[in-house]
Protein backbone atom coordinates (compact mmCIF):
# COMPACT_ATOMS: atom_id res chain seq x y z
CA UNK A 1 -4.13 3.83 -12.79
CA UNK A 2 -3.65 5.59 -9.65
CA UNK A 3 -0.48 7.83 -10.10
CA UNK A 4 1.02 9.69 -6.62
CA UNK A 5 4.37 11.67 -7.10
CA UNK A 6 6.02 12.56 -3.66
CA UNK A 7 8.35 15.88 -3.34
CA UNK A 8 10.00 18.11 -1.03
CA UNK A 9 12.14 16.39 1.32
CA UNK A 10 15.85 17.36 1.14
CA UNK A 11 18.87 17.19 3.75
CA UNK A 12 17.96 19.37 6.95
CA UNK A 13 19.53 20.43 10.26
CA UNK A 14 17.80 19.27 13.46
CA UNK A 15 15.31 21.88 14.51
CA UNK A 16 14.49 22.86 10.78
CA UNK A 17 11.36 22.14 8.61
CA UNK A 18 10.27 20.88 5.44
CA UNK A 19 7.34 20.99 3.50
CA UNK A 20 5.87 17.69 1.63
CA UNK A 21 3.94 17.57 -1.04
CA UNK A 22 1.80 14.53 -2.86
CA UNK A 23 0.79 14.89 -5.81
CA UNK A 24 -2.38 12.60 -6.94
CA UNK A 25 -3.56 11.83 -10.46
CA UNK A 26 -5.46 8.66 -12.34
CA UNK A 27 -7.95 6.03 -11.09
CA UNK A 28 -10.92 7.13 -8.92
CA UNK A 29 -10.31 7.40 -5.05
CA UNK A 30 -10.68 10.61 -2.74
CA UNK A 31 -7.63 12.48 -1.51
CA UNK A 32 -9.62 12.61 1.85
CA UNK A 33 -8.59 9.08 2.85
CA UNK A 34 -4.63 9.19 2.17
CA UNK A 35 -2.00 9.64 4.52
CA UNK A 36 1.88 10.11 4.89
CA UNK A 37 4.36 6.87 5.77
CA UNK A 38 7.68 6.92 6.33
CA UNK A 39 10.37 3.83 6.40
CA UNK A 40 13.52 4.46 8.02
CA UNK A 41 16.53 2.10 7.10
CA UNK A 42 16.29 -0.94 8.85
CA UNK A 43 12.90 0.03 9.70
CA UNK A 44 9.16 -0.78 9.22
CA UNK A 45 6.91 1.47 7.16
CA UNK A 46 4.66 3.61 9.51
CA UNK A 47 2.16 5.74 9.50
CA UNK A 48 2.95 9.20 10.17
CA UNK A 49 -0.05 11.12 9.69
CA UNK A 50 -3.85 10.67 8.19
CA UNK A 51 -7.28 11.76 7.93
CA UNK A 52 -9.95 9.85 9.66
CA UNK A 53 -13.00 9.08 7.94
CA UNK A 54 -14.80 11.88 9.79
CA UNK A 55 -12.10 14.05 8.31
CA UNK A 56 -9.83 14.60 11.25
CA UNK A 57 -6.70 13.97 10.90
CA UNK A 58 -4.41 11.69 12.81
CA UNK A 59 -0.26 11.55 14.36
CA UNK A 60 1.77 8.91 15.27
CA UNK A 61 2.92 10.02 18.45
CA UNK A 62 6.42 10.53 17.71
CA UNK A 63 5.41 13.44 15.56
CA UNK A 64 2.42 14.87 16.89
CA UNK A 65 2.61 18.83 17.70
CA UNK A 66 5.21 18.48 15.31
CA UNK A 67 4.04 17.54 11.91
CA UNK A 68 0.70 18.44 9.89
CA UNK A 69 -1.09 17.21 7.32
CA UNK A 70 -3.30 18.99 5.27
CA UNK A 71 -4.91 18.83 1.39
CA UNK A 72 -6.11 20.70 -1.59
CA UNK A 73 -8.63 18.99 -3.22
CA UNK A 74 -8.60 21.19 -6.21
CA UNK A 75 -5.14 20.36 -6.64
CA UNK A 76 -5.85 16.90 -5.38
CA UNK A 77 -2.44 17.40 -3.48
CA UNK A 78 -1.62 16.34 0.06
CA UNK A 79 0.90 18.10 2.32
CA UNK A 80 3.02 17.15 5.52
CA UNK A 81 4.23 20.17 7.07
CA UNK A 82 7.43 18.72 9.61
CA UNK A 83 8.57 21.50 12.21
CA UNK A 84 11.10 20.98 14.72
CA UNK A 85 12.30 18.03 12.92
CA UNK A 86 14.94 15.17 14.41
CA UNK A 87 17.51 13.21 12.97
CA UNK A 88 14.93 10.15 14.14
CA UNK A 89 12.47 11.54 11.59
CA UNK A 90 15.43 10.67 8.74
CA UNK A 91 13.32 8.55 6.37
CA UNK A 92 11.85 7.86 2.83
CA UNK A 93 8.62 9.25 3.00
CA UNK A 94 5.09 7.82 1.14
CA UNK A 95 1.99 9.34 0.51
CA UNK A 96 -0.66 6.48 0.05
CA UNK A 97 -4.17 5.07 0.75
CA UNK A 98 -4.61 2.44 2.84
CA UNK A 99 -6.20 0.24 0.70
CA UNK A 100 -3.16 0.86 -1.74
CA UNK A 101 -0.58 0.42 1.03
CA UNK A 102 -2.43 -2.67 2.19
CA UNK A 103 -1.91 -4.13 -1.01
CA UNK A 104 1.47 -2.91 -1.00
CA UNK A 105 1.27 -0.26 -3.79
CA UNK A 106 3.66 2.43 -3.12
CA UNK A 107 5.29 5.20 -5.06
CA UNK A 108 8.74 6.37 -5.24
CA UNK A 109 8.61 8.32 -2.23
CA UNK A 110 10.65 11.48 -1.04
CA UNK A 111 14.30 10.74 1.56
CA UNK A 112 14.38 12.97 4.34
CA UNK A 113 17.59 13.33 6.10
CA UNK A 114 17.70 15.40 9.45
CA UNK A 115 21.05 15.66 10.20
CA UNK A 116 22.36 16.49 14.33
């Protein structure tokens, strides 16, 4: 059973930066294909940032230039890097694949506040 454990959000100012971290254990499925989501309140779940089958990666628009997603594969880890964050980022954040998010499989996932 796939098993991801989400960490490293916290309560920011606007401006300041946070480092995410996804931690990935059980079933058999590639790191290379997850991404990060966030759900604000009152909100749908988006995606935030990916890697493209060619192994790119991808932004939503709102964050691009700002965020970055990265990986370890030999910790089988996935990060999201947020800069210059803004209290419109404020969200619970998921790590997932999108064939688990799809089937709407999600972990616990990680609150981010930004605060103004």
């Amino acid at each position: 059973q796939v098993h991801l454990v989400e960490s490293g959000g916290g309560l920011v100012q606007a401006g300041g930066s946070l480092r995410l971290s996804c931690a990935a254990s059980g079933g058999i499925f590639s790191i290379n294909a997850m991404g990060w989501y966030r759900q604000a309140l009152g909100k749908q779940r988006e995606l935030v940032a990916g890697f493209t089958s060619g192994g790119s990666t991808n932004y939503a628009v709102s964050v691009k230039g700002r965020f970055t997603i990265s990986r370890d594969n030999a910790k089988n880890t996935v990060y999201l890097q947020m800069n210059s964050l803004k209290p419109e980022d404020t969200a619970v954040y998921y790590c997932n694949t999108p064939v688990r998010a799809k089937y709407g499989f999600w972990g616990q996932g990680t609150q981010v506040t930004v605060s103004s």
